[in-house]
C-alpha atoms as a PDB file:
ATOM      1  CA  UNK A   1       0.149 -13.027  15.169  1.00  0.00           C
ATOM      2  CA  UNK A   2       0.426 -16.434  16.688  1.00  0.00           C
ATOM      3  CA  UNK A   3      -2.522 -18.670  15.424  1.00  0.00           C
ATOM      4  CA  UNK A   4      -4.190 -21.426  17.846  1.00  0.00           C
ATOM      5  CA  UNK A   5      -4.769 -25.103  16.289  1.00  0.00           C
ATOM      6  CA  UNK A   6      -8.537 -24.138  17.288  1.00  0.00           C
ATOM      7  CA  UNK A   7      -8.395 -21.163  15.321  1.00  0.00           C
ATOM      8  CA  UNK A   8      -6.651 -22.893  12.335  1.00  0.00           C
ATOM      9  CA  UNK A   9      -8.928 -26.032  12.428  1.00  0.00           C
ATOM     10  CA  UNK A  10     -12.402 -23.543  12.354  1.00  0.00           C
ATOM     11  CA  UNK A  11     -11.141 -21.191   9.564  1.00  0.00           C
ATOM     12  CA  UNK A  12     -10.589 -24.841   7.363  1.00  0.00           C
ATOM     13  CA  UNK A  13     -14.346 -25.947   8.280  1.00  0.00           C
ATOM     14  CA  UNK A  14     -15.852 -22.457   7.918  1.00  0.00           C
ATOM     15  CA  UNK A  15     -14.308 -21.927   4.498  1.00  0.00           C
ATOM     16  CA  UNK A  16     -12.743 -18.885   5.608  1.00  0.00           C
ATOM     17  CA  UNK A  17      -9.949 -17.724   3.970  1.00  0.00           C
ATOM     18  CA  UNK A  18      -6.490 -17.020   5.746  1.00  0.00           C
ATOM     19  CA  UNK A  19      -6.458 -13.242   3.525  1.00  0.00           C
ATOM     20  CA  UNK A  20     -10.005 -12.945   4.462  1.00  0.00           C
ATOM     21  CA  UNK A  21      -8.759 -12.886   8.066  1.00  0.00           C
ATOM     22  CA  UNK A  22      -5.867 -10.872   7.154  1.00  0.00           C
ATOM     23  CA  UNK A  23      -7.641  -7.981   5.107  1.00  0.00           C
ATOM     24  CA  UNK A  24     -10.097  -7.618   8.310  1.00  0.00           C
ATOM     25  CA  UNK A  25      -7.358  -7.218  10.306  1.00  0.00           C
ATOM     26  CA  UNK A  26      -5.370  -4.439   8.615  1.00  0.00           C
ATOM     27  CA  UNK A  27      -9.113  -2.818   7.022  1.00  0.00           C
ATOM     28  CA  UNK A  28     -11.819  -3.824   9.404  1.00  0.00           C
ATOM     29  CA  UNK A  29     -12.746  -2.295  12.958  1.00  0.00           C
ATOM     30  CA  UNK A  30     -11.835  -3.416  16.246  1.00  0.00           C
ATOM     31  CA  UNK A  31     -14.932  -3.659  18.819  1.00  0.00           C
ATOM     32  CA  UNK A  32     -13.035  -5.225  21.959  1.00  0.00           C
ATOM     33  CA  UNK A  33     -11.151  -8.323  20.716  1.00  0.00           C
ATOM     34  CA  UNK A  34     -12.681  -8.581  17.546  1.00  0.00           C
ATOM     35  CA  UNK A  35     -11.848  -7.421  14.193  1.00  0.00           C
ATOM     36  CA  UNK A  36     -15.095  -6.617  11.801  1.00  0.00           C
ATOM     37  CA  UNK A  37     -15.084  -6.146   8.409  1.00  0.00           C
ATOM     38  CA  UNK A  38     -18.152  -5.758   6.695  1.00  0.00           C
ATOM     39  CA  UNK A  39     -19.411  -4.779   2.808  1.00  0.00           C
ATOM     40  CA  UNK A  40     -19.518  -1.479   3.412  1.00  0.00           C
ATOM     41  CA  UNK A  41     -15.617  -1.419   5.029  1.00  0.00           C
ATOM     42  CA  UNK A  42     -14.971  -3.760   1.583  1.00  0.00           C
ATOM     43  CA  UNK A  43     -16.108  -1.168  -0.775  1.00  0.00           C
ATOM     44  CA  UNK A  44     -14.539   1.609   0.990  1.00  0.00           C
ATOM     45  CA  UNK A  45     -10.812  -0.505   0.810  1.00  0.00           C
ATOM     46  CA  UNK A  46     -11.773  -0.988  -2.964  1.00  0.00           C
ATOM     47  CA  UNK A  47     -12.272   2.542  -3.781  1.00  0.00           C
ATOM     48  CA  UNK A  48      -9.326   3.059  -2.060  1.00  0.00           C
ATOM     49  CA  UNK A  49      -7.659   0.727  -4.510  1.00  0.00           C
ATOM     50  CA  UNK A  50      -9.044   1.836  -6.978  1.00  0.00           C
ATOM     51  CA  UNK A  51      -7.627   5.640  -6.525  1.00  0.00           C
ATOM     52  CA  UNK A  52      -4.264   4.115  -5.937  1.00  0.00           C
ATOM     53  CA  UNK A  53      -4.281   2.682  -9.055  1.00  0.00           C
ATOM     54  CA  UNK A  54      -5.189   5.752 -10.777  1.00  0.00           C
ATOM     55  CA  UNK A  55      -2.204   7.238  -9.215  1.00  0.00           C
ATOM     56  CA  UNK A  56       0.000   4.674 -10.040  1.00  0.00           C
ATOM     57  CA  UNK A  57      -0.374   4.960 -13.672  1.00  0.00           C
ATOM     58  CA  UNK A  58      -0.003   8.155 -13.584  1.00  0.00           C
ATOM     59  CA  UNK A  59       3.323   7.827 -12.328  1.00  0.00           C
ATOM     60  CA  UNK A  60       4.340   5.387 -14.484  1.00  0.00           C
ATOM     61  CA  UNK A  61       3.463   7.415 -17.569  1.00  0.00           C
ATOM     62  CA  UNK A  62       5.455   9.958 -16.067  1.00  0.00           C
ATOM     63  CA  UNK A  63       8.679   7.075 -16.091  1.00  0.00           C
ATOM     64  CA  UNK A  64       8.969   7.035 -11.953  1.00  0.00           C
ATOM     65  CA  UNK A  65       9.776   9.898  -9.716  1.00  0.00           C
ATOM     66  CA  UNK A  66      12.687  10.893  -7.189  1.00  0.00           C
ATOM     67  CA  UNK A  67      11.721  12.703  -3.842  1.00  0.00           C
ATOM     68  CA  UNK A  68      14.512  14.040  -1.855  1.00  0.00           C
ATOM     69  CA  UNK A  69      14.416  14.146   2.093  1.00  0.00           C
ATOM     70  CA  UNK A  70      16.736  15.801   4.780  1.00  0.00           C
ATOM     71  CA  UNK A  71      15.610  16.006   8.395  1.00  0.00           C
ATOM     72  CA  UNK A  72      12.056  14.468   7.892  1.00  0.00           C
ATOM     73  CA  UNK A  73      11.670  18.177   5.538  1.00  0.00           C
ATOM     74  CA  UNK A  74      11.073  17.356   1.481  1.00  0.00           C
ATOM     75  CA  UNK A  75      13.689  19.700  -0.472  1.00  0.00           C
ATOM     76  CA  UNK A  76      12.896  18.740  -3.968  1.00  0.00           C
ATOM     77  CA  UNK A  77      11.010  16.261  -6.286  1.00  0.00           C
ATOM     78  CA  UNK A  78      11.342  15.517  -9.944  1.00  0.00           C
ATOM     79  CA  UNK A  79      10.853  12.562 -13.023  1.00  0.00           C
ATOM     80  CA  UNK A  80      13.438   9.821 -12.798  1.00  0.00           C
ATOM     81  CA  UNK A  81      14.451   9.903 -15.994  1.00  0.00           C
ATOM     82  CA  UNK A  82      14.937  13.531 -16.118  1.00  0.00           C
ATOM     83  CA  UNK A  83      18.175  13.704 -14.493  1.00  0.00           C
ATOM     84  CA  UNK A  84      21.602  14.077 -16.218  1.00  0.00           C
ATOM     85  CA  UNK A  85      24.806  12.379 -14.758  1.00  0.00           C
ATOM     86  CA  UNK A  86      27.273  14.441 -16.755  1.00  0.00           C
ATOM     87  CA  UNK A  87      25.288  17.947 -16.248  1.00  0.00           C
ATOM     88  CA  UNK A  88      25.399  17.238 -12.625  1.00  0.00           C
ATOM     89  CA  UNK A  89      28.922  16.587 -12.836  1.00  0.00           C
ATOM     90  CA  UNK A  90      29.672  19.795 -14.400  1.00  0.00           C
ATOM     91  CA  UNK A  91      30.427  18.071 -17.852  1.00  0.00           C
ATOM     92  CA  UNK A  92      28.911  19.496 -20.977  1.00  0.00           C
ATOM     93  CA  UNK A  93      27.700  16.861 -23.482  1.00  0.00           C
END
């Protein structure tokens, strides 16, 4: 998004935060041509956060996963470190 010298010059005296400005646009609401983001939009984006992290420890405990796609359908998923070159070359070890 293109930013205005006005716009650039009022964040700087208003102590506002160029991620501040950022995080309302991708988290807050728009009402016309303004982007709000309150506490209670905060909290909700934190929680959020919070659950993704949960998730992502998780699946680093379980080493990483693969997911495998064709035509926008999911065939198969399973741990990264669970598959086996040789076995699915046909070798034996």
């Amino acid at each position: 998004m293109i930013k205005t010298n006005h716009y650039r010059s009022r964040i700087q005296q208003r102590g506002v935060l160029q991620s501040t400005v950022d995080l309302a646009i991708a988290y807050g609401s728009k009402r016309g041509d303004k982007f709000i983001l309150g506490k209670k939009q905060l909290k909700v984006v934190l929680a959020e956060l919070d659950q993704l992290r949960k998730q992502v420890l998780k699946a680093v405990d379980q080493g990483g996963v693969v997911a495998v796609e064709s035509e926008g359908c999911l065939i198969t998923a399973y741990r990264l470190d669970s598959f086996s070159k040789s076995l699915a070359n046909g070798k034996s070890t």
